[in-house]
N, C-alpha and C. Protein backbone atom coordinates (compact mmCIF):
# COMPACT_ATOMS: atom_id res chain seq x y z
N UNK A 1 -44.21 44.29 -8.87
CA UNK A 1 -44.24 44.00 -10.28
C UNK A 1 -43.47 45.10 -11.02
N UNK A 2 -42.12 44.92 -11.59
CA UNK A 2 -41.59 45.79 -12.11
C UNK A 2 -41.55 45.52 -13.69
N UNK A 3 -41.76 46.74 -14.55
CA UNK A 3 -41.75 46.99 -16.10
C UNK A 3 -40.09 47.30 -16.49
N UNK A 4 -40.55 47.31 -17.72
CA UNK A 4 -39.12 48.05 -18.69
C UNK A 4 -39.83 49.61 -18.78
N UNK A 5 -41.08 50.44 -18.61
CA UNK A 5 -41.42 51.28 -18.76
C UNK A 5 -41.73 51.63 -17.43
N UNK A 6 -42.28 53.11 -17.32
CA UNK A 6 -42.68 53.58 -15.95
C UNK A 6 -44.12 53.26 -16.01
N UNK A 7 -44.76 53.20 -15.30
CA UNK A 7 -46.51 52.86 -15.53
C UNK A 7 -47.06 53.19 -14.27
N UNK A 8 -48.21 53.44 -14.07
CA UNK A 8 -49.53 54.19 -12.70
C UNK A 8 -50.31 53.27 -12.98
N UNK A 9 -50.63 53.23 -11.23
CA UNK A 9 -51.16 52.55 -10.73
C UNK A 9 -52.79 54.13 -10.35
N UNK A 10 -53.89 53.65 -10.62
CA UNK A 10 -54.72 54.31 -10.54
C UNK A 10 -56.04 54.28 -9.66
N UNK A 11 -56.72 54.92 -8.89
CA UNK A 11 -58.03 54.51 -8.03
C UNK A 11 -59.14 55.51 -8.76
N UNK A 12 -59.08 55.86 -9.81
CA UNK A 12 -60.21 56.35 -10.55
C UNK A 12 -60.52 57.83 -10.14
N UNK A 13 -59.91 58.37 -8.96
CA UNK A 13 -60.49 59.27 -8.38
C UNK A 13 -59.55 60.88 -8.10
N UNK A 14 -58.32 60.54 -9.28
CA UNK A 14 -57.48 61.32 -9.03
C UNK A 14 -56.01 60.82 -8.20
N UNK A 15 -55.59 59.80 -7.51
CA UNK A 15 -55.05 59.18 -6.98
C UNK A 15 -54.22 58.26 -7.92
N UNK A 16 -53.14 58.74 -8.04
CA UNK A 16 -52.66 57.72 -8.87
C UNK A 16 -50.88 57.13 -8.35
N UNK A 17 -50.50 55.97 -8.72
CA UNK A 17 -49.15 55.48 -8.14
C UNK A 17 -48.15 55.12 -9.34
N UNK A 18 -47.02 56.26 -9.45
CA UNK A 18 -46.30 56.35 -10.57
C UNK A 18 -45.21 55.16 -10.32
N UNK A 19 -44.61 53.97 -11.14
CA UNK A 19 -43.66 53.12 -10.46
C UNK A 19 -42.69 53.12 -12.09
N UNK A 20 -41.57 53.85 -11.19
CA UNK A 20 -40.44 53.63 -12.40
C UNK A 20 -39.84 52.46 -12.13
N UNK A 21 -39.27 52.27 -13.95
CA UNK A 21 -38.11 50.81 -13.98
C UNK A 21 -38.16 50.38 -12.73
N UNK A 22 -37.03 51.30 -12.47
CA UNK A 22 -35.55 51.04 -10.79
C UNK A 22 -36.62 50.93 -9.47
N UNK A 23 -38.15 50.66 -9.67
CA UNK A 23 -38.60 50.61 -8.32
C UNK A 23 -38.79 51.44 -7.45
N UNK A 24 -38.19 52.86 -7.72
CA UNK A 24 -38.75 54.24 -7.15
C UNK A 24 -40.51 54.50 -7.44
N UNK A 25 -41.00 54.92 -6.36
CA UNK A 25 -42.48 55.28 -6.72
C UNK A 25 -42.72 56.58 -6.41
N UNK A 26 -43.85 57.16 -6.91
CA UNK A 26 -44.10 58.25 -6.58
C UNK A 26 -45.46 58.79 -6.79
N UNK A 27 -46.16 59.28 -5.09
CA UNK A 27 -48.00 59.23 -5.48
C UNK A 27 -47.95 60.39 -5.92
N UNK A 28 -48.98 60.37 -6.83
CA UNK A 28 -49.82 61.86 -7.61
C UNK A 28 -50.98 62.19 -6.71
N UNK A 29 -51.97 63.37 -7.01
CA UNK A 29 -52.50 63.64 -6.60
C UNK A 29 -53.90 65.03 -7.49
N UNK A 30 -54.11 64.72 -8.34
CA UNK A 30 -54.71 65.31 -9.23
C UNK A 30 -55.85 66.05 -8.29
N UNK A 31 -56.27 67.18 -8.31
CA UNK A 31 -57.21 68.35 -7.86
C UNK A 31 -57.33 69.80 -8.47
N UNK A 32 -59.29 69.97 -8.66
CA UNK A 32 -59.10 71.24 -9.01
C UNK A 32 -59.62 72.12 -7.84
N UNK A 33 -59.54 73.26 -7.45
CA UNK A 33 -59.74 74.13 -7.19
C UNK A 33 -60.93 75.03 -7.29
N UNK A 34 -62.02 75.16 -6.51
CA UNK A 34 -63.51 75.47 -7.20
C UNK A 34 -63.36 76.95 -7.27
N UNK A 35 -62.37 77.77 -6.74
CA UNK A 35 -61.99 79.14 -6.74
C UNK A 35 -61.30 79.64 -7.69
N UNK A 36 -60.42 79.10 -8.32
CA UNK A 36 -59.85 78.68 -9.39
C UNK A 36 -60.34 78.20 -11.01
N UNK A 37 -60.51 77.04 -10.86
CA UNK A 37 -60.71 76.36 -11.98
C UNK A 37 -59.72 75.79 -12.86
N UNK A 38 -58.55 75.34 -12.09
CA UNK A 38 -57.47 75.24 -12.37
C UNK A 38 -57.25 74.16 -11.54
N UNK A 39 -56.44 72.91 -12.67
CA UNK A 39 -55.95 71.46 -12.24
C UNK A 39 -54.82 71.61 -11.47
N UNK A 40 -54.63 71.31 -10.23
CA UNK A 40 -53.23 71.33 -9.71
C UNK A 40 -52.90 69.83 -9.30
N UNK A 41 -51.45 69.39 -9.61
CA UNK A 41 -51.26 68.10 -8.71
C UNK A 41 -50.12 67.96 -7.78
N UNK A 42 -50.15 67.44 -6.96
CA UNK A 42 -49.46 67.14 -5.63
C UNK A 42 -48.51 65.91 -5.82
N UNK A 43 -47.44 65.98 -5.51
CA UNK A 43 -46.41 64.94 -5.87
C UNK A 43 -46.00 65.11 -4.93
N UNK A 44 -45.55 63.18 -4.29
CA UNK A 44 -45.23 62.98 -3.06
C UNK A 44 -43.88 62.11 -3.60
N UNK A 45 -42.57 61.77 -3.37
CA UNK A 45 -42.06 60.77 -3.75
C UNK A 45 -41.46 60.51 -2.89
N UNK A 46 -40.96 58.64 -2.92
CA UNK A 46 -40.41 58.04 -1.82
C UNK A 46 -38.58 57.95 -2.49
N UNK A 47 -37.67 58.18 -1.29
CA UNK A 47 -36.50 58.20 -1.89
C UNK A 47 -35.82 56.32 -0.88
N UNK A 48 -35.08 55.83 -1.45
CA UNK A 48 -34.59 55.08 -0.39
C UNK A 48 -32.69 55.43 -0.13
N UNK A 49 -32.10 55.48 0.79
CA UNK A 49 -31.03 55.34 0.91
C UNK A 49 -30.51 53.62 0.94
N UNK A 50 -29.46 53.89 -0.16
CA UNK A 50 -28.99 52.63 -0.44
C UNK A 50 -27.44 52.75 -0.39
């Protein structure tokens, strides 16, 4: 399902699936740190060769 905007796809739990226009995606990964206390997130993205 592709937009005119970028939009996430979400599982409530920090997990989220970023899907631009062009069909590139890219998972998030929202976490804090109990040593810390500080939000960090993890970005994974898929590239395709075309």
């Amino acid at each position: 399902m592709l937009k005119d905007k970028p939009y996430k796809l979400t599982d409530g739990k920090g997990l989220r699936l970023w899907v631009k226009p062009n069909g590139s995606k890219e998972w998030r990964y929202r976490f804090e740190l109990r040593s810390s206390r500080r939000v960090s997130r993890l970005t994974l993205s898929l590239f395709e060769n075309r």
